[in-house]
PDB file of N, CA and C in Angstrom:
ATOM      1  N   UNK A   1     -39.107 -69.440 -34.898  1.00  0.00           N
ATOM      2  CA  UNK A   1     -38.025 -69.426 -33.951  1.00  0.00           C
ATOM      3  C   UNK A   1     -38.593 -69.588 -32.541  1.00  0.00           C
ATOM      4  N   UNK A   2     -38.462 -70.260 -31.392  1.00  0.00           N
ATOM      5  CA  UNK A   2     -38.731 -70.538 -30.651  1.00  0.00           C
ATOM      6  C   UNK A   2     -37.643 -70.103 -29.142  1.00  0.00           C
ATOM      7  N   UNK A   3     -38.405 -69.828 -28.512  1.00  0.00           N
ATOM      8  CA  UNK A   3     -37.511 -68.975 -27.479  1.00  0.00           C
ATOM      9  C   UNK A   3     -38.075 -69.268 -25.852  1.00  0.00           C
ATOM     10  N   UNK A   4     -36.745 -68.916 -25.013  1.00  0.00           N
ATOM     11  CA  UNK A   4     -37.063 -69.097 -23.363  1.00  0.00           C
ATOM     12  C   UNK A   4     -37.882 -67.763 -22.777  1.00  0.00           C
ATOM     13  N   UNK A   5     -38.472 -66.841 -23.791  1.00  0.00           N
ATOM     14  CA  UNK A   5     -38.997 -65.593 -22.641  1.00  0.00           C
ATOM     15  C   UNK A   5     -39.829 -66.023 -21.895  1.00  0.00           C
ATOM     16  N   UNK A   6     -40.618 -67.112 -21.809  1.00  0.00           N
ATOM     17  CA  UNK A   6     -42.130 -67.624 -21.044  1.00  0.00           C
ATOM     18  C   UNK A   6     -41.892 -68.463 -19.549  1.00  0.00           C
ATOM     19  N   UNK A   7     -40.781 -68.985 -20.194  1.00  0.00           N
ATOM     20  CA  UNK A   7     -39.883 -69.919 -19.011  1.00  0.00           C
ATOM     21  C   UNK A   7     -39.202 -68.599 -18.030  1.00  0.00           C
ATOM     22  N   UNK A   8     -37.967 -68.097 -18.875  1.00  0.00           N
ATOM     23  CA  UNK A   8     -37.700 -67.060 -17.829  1.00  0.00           C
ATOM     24  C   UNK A   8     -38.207 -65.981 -17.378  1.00  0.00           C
ATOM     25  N   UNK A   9     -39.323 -65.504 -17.355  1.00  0.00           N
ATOM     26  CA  UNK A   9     -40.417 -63.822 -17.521  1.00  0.00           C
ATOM     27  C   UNK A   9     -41.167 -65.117 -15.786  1.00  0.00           C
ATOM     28  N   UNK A  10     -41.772 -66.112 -16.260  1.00  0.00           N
ATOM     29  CA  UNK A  10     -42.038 -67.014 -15.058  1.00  0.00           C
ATOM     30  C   UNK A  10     -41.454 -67.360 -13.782  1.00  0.00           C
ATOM     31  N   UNK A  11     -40.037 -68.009 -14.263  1.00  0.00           N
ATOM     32  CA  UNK A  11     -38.823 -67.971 -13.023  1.00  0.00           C
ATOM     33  C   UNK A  11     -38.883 -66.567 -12.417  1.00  0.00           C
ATOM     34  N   UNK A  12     -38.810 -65.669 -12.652  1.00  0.00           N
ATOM     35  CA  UNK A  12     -38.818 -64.734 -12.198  1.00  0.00           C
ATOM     36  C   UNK A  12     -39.856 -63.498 -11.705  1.00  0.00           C
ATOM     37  N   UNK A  13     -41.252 -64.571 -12.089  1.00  0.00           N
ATOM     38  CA  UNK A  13     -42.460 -63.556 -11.395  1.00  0.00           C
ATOM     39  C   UNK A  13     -42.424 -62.405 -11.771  1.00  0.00           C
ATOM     40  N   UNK A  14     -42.349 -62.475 -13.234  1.00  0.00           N
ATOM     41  CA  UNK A  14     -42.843 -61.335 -13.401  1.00  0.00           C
ATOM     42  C   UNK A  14     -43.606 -60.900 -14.636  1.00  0.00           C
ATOM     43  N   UNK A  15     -44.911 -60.173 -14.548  1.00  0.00           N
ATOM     44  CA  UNK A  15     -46.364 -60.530 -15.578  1.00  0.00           C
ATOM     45  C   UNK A  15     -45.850 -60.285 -16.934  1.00  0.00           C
ATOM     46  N   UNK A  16     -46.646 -60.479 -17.802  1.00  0.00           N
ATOM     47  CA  UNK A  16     -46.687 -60.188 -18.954  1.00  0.00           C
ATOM     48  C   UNK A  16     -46.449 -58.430 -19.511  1.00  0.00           C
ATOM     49  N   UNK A  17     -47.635 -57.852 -18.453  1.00  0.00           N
ATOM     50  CA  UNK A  17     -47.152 -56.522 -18.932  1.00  0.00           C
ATOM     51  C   UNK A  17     -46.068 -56.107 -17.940  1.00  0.00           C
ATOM     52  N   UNK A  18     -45.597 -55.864 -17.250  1.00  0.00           N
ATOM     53  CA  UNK A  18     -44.899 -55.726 -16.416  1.00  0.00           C
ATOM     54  C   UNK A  18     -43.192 -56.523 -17.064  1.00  0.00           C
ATOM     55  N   UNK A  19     -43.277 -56.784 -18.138  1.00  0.00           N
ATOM     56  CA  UNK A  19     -41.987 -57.421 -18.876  1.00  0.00           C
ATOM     57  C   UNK A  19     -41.967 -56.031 -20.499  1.00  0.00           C
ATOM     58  N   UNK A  20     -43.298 -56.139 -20.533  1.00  0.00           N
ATOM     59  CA  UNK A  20     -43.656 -55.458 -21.768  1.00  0.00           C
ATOM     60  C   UNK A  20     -43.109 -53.755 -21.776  1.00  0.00           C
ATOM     61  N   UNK A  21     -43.571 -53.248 -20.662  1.00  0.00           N
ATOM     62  CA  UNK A  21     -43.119 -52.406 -19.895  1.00  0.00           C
ATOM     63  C   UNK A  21     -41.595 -51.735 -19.949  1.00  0.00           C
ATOM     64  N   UNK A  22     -41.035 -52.946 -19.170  1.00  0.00           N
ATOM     65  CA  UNK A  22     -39.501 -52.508 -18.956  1.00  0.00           C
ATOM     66  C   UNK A  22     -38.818 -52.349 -20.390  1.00  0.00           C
ATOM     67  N   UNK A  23     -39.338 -53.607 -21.185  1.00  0.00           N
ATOM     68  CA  UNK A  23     -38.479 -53.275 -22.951  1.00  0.00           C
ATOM     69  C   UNK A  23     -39.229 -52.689 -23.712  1.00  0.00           C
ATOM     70  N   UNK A  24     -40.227 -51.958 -23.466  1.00  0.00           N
ATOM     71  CA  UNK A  24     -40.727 -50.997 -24.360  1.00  0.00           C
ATOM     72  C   UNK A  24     -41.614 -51.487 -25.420  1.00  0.00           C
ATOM     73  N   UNK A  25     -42.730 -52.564 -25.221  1.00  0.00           N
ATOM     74  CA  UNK A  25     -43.366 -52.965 -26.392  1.00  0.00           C
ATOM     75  C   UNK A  25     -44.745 -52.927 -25.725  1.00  0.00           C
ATOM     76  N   UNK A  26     -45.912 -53.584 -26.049  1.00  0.00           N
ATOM     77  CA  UNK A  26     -47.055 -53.887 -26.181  1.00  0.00           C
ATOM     78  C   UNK A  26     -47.187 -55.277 -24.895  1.00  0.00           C
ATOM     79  N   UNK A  27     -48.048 -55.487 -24.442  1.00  0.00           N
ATOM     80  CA  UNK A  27     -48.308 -56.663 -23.500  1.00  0.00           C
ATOM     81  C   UNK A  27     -48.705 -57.687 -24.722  1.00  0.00           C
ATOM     82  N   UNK A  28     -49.281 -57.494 -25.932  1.00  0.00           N
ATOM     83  CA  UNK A  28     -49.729 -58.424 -26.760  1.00  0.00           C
ATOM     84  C   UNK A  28     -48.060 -58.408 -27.953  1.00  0.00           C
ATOM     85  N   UNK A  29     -47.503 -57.893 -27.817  1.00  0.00           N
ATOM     86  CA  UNK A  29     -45.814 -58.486 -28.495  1.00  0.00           C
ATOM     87  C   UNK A  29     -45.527 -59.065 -27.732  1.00  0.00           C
ATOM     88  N   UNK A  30     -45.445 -59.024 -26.265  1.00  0.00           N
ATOM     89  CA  UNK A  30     -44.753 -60.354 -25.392  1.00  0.00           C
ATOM     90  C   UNK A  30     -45.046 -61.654 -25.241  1.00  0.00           C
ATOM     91  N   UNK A  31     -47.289 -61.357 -25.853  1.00  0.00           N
ATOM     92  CA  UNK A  31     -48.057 -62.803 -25.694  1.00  0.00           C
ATOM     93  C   UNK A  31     -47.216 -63.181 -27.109  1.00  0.00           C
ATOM     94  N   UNK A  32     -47.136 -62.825 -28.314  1.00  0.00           N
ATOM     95  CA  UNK A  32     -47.127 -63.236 -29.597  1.00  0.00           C
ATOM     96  C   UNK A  32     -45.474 -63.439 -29.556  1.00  0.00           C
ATOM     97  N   UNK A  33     -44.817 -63.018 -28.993  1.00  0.00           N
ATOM     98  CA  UNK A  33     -42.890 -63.569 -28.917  1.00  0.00           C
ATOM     99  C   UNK A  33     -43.389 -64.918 -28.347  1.00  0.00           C
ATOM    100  N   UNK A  34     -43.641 -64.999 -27.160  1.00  0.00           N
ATOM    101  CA  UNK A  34     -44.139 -66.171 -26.225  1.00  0.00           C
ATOM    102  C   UNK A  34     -44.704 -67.335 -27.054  1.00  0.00           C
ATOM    103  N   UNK A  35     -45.740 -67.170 -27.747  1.00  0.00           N
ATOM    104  CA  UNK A  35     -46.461 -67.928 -28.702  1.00  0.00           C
ATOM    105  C   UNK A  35     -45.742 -68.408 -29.954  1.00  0.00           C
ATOM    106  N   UNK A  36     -44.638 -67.645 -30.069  1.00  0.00           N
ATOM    107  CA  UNK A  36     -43.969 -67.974 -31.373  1.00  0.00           C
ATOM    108  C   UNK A  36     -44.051 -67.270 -32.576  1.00  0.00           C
ATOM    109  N   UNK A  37     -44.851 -66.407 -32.680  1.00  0.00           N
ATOM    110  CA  UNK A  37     -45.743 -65.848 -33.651  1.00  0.00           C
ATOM    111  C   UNK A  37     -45.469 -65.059 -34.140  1.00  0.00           C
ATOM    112  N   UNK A  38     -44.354 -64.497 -33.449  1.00  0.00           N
ATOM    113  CA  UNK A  38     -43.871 -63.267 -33.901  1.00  0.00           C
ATOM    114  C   UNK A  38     -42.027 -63.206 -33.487  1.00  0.00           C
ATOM    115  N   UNK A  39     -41.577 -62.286 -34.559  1.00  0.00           N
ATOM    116  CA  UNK A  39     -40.027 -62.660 -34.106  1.00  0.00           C
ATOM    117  C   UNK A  39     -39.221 -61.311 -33.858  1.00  0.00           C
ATOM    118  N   UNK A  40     -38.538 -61.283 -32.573  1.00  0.00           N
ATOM    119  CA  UNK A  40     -38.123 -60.038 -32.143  1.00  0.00           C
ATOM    120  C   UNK A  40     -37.064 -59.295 -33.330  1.00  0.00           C
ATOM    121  N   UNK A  41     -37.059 -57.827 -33.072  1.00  0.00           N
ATOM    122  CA  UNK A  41     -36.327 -57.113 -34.014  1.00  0.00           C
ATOM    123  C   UNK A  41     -34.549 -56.958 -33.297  1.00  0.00           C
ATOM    124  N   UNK A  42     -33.228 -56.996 -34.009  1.00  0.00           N
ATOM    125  CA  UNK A  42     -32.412 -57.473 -33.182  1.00  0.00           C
ATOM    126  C   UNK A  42     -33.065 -56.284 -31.576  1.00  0.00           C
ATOM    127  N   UNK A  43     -32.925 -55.125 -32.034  1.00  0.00           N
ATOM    128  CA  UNK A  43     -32.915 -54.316 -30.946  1.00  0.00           C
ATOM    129  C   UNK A  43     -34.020 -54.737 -29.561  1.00  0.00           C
ATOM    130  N   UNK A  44     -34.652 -55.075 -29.973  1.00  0.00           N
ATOM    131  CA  UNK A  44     -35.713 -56.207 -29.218  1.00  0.00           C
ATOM    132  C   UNK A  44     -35.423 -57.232 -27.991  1.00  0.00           C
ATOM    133  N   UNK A  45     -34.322 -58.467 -29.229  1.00  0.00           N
ATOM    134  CA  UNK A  45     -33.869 -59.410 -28.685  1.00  0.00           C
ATOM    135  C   UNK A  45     -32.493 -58.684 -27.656  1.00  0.00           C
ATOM    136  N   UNK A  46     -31.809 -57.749 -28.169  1.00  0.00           N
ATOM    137  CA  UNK A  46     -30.883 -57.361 -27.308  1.00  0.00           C
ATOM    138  C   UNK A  46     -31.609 -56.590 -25.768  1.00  0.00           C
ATOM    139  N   UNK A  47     -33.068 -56.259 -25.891  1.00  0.00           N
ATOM    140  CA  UNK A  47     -33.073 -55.519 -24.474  1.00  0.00           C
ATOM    141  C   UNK A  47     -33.744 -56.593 -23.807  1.00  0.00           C
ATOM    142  N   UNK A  48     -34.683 -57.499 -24.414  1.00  0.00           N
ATOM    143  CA  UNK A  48     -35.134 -59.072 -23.691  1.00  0.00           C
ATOM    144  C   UNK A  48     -33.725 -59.332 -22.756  1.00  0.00           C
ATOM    145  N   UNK A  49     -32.288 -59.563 -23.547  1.00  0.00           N
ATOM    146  CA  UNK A  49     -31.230 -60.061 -22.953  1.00  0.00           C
ATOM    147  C   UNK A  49     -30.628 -59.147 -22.119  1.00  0.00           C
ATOM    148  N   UNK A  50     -30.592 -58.290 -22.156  1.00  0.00           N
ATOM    149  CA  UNK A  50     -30.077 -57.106 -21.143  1.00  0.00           C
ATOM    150  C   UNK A  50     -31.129 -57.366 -19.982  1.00  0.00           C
ATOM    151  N   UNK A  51     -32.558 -57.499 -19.731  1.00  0.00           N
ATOM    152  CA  UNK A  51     -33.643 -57.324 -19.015  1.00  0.00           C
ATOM    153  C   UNK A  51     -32.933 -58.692 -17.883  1.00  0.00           C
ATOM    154  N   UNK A  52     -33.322 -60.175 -18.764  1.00  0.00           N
ATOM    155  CA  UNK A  52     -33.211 -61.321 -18.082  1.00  0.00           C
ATOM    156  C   UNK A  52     -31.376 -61.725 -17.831  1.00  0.00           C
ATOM    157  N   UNK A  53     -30.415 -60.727 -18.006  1.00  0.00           N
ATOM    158  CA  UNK A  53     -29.217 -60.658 -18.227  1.00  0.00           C
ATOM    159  C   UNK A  53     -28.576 -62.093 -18.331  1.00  0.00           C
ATOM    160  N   UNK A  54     -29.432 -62.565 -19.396  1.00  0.00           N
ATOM    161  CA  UNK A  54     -28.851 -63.775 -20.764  1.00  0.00           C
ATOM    162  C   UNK A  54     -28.175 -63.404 -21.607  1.00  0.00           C
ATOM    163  N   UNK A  55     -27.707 -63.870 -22.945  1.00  0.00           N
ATOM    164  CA  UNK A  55     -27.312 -63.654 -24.164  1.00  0.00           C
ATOM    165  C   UNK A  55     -28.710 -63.763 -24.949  1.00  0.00           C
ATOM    166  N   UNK A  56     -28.699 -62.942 -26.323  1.00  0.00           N
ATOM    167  CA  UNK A  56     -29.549 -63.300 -26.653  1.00  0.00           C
ATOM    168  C   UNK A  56     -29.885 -65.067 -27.235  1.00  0.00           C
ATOM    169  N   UNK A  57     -28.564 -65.551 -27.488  1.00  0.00           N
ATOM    170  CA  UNK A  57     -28.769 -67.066 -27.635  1.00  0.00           C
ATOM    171  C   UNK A  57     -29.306 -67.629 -26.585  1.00  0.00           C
ATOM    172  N   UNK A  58     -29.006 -67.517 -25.449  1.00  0.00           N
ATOM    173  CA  UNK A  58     -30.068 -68.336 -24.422  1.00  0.00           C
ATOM    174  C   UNK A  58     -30.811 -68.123 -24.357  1.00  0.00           C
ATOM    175  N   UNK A  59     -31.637 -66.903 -25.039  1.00  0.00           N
ATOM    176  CA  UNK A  59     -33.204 -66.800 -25.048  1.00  0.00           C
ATOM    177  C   UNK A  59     -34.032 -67.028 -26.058  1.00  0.00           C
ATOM    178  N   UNK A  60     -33.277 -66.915 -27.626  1.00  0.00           N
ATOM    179  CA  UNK A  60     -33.916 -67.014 -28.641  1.00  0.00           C
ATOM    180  C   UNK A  60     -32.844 -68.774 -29.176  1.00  0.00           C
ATOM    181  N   UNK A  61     -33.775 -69.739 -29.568  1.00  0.00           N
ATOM    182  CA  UNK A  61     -33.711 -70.679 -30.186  1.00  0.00           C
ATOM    183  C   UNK A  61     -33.232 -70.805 -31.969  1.00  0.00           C
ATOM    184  N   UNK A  62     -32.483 -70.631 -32.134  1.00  0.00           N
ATOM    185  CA  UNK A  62     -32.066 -70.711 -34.215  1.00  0.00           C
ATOM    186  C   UNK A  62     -32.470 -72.344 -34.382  1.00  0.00           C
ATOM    187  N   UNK A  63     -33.076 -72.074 -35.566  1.00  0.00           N
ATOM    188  CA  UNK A  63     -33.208 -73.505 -35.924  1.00  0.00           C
ATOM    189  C   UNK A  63     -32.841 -73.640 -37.369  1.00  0.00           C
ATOM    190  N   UNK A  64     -31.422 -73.402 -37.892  1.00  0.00           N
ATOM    191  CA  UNK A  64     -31.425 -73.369 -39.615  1.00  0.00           C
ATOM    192  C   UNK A  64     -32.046 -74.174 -40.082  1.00  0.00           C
ATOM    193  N   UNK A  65     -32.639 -75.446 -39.994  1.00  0.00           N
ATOM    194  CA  UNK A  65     -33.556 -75.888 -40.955  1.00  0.00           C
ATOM    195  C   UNK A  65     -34.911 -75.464 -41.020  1.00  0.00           C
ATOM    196  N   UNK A  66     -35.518 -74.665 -39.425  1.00  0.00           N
ATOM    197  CA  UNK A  66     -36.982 -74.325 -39.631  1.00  0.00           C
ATOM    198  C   UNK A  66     -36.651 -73.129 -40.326  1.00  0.00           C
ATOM    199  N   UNK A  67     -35.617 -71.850 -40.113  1.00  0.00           N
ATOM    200  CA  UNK A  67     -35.525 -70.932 -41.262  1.00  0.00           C
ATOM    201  C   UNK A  67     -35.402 -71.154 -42.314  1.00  0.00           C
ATOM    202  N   UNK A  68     -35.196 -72.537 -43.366  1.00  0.00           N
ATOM    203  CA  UNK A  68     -34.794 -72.966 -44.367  1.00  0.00           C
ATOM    204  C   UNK A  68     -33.202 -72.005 -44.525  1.00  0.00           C
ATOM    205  N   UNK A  69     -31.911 -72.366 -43.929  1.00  0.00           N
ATOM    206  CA  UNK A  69     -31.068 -71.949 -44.283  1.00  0.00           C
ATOM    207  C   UNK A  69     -29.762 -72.909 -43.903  1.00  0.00           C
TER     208      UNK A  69
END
């Protein structure tokens, strides 16, 4: 799943840990969301969207065919 946190965490100047921080995870869950690598838990994706006050659809990318669904 592929997502805007890298684009918007950037627009808005503000670091890696210093994002990690405000939603409560690890500075290396924000590199590995960022990277793709890893996929937020809903409660996750809902405070990413509360943080950058998006939806979580404008931040997280669905792709039903890369989920196979």
């Amino acid at each position: 799943m592929q997502n805007n946190i890298q684009k918007l965490r950037k627009e808005r100047k503000v670091t890696q840990n210093e994002l990690a921080e405000a939603v409560d995870v690890t500075r290396q869950t924000i590199i590995s969301l960022e990277n793709g690598r890893y996929k937020a838990s809903l409660v996750l994706a809902h405070k990413l969207a509360q943080y950058f006050g998006q939806t979580i659809e404008d931040i997280f990318i669905f792709d039903l065919e890369e989920e196979n669904i």
